[in-house]
C-alpha atoms as a PDB file:
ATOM      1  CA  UNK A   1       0.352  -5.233  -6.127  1.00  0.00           C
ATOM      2  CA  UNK A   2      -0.523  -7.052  -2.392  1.00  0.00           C
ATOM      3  CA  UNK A   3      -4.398  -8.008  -2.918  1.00  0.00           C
ATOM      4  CA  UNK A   4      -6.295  -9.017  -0.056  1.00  0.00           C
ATOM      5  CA  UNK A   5      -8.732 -11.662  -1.663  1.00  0.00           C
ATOM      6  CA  UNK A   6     -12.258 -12.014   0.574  1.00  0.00           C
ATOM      7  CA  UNK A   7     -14.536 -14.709  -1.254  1.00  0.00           C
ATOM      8  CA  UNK A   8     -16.216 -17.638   0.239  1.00  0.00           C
ATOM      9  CA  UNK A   9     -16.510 -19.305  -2.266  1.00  0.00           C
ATOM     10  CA  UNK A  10     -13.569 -21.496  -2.560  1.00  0.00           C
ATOM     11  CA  UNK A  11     -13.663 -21.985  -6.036  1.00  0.00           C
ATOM     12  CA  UNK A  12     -13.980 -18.527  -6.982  1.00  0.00           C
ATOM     13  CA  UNK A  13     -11.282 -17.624  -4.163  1.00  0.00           C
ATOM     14  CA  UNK A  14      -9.293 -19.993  -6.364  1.00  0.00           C
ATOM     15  CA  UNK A  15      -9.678 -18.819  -9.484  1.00  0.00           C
ATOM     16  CA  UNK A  16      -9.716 -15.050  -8.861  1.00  0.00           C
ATOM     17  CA  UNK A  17      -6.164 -15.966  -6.683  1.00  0.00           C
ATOM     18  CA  UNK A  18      -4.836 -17.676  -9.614  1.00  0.00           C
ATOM     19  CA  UNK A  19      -6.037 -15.652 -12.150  1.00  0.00           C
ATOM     20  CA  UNK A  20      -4.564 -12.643 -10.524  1.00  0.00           C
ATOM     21  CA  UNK A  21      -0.959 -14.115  -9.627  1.00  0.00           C
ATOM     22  CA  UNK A  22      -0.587 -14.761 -13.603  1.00  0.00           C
ATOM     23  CA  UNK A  23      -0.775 -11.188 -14.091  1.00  0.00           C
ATOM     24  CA  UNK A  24       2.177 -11.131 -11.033  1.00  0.00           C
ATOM     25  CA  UNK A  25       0.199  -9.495  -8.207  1.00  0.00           C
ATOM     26  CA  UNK A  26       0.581 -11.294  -4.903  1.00  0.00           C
ATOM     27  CA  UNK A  27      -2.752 -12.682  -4.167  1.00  0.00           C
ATOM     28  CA  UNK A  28      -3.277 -13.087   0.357  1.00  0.00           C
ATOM     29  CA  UNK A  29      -7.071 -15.287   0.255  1.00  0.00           C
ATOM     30  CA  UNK A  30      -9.521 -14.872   3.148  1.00  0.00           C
ATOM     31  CA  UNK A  31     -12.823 -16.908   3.601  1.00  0.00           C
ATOM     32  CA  UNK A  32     -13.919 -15.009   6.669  1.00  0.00           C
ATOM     33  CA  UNK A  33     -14.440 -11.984   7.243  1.00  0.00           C
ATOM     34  CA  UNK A  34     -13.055 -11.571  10.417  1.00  0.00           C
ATOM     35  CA  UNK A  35      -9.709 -13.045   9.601  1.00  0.00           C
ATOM     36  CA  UNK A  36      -9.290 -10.742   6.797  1.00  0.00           C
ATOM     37  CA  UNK A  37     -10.042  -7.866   9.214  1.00  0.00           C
ATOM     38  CA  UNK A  38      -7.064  -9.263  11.736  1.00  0.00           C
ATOM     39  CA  UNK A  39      -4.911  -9.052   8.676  1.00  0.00           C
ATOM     40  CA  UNK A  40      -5.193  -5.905   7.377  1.00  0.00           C
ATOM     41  CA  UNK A  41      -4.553  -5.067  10.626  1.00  0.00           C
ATOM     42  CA  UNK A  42      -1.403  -6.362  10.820  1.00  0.00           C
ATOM     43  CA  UNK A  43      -0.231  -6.674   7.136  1.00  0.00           C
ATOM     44  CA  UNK A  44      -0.084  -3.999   4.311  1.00  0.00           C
ATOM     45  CA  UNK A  45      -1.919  -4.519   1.618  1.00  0.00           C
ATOM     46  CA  UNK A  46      -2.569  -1.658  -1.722  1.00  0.00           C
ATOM     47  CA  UNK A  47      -5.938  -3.193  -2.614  1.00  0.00           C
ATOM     48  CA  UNK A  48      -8.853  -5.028  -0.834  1.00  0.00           C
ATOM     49  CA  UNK A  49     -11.431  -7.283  -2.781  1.00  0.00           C
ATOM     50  CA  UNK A  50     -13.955  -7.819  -0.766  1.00  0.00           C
ATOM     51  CA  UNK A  51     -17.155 -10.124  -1.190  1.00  0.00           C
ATOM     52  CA  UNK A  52     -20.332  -8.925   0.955  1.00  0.00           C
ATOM     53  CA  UNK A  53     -22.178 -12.027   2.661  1.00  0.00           C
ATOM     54  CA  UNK A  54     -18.735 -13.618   4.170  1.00  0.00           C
ATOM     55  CA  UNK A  55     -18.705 -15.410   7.896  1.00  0.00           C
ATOM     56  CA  UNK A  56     -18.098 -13.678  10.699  1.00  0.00           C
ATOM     57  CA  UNK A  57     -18.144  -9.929   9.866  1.00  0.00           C
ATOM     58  CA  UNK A  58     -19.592  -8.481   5.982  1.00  0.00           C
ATOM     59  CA  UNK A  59     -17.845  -7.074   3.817  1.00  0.00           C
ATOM     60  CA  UNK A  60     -19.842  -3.716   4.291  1.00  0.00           C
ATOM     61  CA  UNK A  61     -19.004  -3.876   8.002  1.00  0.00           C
ATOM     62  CA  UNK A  62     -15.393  -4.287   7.370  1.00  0.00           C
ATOM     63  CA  UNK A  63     -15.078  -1.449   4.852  1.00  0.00           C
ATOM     64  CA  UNK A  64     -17.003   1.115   7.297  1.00  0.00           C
ATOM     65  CA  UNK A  65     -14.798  -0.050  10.005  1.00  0.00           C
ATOM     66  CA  UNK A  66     -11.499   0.215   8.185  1.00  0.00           C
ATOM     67  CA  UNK A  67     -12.685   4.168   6.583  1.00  0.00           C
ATOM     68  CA  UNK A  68     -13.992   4.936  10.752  1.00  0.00           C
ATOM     69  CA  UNK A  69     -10.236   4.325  11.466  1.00  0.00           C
ATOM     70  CA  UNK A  70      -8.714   6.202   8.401  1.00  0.00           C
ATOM     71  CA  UNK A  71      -7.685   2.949   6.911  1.00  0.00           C
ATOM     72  CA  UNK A  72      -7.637   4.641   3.076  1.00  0.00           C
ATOM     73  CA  UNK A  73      -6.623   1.189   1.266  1.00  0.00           C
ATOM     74  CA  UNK A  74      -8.707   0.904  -2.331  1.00  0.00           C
ATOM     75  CA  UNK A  75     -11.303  -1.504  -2.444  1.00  0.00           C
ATOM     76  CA  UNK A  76     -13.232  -3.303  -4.370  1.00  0.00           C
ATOM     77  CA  UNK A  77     -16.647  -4.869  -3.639  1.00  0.00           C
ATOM     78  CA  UNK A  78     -17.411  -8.462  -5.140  1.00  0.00           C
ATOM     79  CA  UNK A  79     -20.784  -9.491  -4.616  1.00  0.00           C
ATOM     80  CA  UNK A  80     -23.822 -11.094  -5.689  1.00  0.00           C
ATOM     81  CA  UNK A  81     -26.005  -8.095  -4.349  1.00  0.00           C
ATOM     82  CA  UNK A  82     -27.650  -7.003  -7.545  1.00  0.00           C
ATOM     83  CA  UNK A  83     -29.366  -3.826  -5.881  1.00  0.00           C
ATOM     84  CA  UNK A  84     -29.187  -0.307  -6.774  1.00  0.00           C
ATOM     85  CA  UNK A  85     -29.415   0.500  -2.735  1.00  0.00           C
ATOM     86  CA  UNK A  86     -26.638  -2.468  -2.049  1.00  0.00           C
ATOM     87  CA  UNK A  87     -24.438  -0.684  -4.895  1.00  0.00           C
ATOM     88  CA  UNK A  88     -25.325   2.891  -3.339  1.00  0.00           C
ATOM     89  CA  UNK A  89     -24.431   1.663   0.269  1.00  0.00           C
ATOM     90  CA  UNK A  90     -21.089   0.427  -0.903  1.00  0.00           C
ATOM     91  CA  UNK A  91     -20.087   3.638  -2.376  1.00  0.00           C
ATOM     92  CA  UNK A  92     -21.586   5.056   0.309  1.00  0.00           C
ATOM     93  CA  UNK A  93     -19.225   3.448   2.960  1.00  0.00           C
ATOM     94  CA  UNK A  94     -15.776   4.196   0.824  1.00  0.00           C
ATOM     95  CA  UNK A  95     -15.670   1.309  -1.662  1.00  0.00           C
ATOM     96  CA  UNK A  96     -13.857   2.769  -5.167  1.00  0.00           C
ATOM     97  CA  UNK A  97     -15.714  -0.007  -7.092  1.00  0.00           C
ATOM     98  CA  UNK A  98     -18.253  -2.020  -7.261  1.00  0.00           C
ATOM     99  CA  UNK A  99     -18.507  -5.203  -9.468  1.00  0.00           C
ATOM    100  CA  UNK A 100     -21.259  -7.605  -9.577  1.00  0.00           C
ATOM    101  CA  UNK A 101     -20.848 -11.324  -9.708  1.00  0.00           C
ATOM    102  CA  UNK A 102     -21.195 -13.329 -12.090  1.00  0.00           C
ATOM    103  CA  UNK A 103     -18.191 -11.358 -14.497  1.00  0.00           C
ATOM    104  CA  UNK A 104     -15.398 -11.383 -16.482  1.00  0.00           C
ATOM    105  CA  UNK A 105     -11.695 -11.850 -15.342  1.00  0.00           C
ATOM    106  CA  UNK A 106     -10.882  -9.311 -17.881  1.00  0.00           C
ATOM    107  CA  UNK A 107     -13.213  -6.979 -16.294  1.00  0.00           C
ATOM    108  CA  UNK A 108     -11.759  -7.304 -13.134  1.00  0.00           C
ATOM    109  CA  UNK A 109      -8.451  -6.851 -13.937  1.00  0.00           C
ATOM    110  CA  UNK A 110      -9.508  -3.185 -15.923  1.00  0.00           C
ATOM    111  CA  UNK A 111     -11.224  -2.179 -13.139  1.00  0.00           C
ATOM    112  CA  UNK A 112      -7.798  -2.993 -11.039  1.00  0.00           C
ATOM    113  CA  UNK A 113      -5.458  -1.381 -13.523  1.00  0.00           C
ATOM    114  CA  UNK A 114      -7.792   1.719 -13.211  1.00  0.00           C
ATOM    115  CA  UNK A 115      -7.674   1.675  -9.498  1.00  0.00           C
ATOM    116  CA  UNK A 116      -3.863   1.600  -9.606  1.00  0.00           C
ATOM    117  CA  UNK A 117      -3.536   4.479 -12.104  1.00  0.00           C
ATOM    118  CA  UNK A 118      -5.778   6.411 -10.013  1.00  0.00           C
ATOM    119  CA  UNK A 119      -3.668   5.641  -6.709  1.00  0.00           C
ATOM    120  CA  UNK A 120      -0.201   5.292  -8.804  1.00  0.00           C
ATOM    121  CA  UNK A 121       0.210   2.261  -7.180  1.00  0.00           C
ATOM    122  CA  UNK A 122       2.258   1.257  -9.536  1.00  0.00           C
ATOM    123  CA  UNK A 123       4.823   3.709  -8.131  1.00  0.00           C
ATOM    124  CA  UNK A 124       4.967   2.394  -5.016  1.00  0.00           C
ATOM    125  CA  UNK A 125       7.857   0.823  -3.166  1.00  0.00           C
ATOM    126  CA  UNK A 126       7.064  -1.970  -0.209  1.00  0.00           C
ATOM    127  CA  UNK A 127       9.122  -2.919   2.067  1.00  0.00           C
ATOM    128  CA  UNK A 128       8.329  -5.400   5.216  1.00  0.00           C
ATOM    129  CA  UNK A 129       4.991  -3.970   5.902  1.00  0.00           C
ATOM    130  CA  UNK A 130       5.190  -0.288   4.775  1.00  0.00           C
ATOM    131  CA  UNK A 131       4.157   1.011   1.746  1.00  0.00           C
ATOM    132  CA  UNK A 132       5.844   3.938   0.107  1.00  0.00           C
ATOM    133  CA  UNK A 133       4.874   5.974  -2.894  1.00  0.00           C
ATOM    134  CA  UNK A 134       7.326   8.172  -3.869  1.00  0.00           C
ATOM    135  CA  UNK A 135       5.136  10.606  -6.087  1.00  0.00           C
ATOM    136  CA  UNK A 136       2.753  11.826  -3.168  1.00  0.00           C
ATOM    137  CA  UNK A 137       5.531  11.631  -0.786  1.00  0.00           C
ATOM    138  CA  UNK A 138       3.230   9.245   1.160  1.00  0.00           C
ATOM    139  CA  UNK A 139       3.873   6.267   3.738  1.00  0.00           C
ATOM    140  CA  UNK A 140       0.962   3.687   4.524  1.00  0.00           C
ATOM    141  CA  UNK A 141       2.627   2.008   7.732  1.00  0.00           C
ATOM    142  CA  UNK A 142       0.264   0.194  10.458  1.00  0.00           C
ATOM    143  CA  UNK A 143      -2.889   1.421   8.883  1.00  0.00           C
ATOM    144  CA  UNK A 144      -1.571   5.104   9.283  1.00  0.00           C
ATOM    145  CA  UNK A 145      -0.859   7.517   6.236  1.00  0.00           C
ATOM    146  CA  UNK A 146       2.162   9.797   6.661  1.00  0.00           C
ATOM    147  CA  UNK A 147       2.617  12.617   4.620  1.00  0.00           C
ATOM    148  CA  UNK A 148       6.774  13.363   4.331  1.00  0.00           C
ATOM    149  CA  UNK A 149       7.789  16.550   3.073  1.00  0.00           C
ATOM    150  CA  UNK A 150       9.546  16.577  -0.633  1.00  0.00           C
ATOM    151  CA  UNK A 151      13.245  16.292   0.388  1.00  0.00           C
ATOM    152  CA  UNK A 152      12.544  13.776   2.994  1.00  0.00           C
ATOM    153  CA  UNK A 153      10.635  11.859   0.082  1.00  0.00           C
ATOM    154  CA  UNK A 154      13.279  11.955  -2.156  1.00  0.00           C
ATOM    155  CA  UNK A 155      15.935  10.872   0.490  1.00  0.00           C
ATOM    156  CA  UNK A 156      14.170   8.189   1.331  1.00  0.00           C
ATOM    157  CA  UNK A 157      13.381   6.759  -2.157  1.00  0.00           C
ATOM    158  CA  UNK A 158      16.986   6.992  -3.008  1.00  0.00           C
ATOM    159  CA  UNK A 159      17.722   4.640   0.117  1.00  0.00           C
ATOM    160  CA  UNK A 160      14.866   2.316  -1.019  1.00  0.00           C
ATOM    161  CA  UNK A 161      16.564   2.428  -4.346  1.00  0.00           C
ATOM    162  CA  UNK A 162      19.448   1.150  -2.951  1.00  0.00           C
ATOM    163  CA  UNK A 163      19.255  -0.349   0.223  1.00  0.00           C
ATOM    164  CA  UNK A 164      22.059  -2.423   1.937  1.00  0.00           C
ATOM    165  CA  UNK A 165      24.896  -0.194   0.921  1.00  0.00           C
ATOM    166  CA  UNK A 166      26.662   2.956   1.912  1.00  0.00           C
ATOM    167  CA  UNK A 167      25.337   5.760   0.758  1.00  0.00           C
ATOM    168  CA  UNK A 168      27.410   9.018   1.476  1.00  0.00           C
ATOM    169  CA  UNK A 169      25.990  12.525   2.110  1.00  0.00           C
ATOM    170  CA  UNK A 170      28.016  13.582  -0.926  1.00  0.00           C
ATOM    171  CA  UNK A 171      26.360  11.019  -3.266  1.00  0.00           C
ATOM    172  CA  UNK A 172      22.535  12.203  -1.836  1.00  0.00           C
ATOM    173  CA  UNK A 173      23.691  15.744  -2.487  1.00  0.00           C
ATOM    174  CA  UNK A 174      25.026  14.960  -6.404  1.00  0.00           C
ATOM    175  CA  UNK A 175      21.794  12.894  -7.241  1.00  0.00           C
ATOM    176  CA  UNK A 176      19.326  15.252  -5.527  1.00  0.00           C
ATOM    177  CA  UNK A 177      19.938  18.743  -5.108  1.00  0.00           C
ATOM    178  CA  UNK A 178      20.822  20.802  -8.393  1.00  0.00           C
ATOM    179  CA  UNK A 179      24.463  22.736  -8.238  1.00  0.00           C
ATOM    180  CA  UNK A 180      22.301  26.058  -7.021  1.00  0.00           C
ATOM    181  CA  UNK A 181      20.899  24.686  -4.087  1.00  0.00           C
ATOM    182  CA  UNK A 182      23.427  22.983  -2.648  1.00  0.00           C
ATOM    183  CA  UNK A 183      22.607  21.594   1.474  1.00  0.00           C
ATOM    184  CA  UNK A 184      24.906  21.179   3.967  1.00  0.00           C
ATOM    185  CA  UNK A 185      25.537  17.636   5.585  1.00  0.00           C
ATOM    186  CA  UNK A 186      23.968  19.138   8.578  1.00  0.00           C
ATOM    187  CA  UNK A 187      20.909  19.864   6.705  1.00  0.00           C
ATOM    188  CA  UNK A 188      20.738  16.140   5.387  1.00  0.00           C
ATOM    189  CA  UNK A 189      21.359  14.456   9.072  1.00  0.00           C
ATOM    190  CA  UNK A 190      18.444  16.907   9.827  1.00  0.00           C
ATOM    191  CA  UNK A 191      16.533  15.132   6.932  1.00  0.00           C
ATOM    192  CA  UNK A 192      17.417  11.826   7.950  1.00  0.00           C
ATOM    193  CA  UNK A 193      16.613  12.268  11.104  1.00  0.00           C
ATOM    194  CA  UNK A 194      12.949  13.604  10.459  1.00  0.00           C
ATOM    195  CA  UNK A 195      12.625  10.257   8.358  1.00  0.00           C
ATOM    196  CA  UNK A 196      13.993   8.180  11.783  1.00  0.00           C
ATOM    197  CA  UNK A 197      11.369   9.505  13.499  1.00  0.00           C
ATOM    198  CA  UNK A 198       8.552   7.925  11.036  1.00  0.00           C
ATOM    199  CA  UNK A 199       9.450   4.560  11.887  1.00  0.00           C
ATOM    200  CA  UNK A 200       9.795   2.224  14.941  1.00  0.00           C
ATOM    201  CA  UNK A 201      12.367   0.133  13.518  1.00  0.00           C
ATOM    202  CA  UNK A 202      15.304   1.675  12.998  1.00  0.00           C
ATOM    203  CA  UNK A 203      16.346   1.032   8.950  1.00  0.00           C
ATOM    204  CA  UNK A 204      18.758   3.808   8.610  1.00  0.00           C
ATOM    205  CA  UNK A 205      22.399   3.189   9.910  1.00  0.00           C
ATOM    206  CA  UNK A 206      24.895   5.281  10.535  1.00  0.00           C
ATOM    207  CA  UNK A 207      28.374   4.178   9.379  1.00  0.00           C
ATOM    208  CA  UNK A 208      30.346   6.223  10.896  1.00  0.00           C
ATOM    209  CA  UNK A 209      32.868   8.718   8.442  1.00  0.00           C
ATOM    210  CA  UNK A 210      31.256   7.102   5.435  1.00  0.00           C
ATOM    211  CA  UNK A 211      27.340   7.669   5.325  1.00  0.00           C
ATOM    212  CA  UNK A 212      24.191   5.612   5.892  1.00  0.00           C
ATOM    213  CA  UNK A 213      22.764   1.982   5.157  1.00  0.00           C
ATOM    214  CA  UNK A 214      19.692   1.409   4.854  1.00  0.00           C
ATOM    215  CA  UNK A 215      18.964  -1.925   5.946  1.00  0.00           C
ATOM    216  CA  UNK A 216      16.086  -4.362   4.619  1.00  0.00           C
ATOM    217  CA  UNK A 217      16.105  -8.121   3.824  1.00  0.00           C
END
């Protein structure tokens, strides 16, 4: 997973950031507020830890900001702020969890595992700064959710599966579509071309008389 780490407390920044890489998530560290704010708006992240009294702009104030927007990334408050109306406000503005300092690193990392089972963000496929998940058929791309519809879902993990090769029509139709339902190839350009439209960048290639490559680094 791509954690967005807000703690000012350097030490704690550190350990939470190393703690969490040795489990293999990618750990990006903020110490003010408003710097983690310009990031998720420019980056993708599938889970925000956020501490409440930060510089700049609170954690509260960036979680009510980010849900005012539709920004639906988990998150998980950090804090020192022991009371039941500071716990009640956090849920209150969208936070999934709430976990009060001092506490375990075990703790932490259950309450992250649950988060992702929750999410099934453990099904999800990232690529530059797009997040994909498969099962719901969902894109998180420049804070904006898109719902794709099934086919269109399934086309598009397949290319994200195997990206930087050919991929024919044929071979979509024999690993997708049972013998019954059969499309046409003008029914998948139609597909593909629905899935075009979702991005600005244009990842899907058309090699001419052989398919489609979809390109990444």
């Amino acid at each position: 997973m791509k954690i967005l780490l807000l703690e000012d407390d350097i030490i704690l920044q550190e350990i939470i950031a190393e703690y969490l890489e040795e489990l293999s998530h990618e750990v990006v560290t903020f110490y003010d507020g408003e710097k983690a704010l310009d990031a998720i708006g420019v980056d993708s992240f599938d889970l925000l830890l956020l501490d409440v009294n930060v510089p700049s702009i609170d954690g509260f104030e960036i979680l009510e900001y980010l849900r005012n927007i539709g920004n639906t990334t988990p998150a998980i408050y950090l804090t020192s702020l022991a009371g039941v109306e500071d716990l009640k406000k956090g849920f209150a503005l969208g936070a999934d969890d709430y976990l009060r300092k001092p506490f375990e690193l075990d703790e932490l990392q259950a309450r992250i595992g649950y988060i992702a089972k929750i999410y099934n963000l453990a099904d999800e496929i990232t690529f530059d700064s797009v997040r994909f998940n498969p099962k719901l058929h969902t894109l998180y791309h420049d804070n904006q959710q898109i719902v794709l519809r099934q086919k269109e879902s399934s086309i598009l993990e397949y290319f994200t599966r195997n990206p930087n090769r050919i991929v024919s029509c044929d071979e979509l139709i024999s690993n997708l579509w049972s013998d019954d339902s059969i499309p046409t190839h003008a029914t998948i350009r139609t597909y593909i071309k629905n899935i075009r439209r979702v991005f600005e960048k244009e990842y899907i290639e058309n090699i001419k008389g052989e398919g489609y490559r979809f390109n990444i680094v």
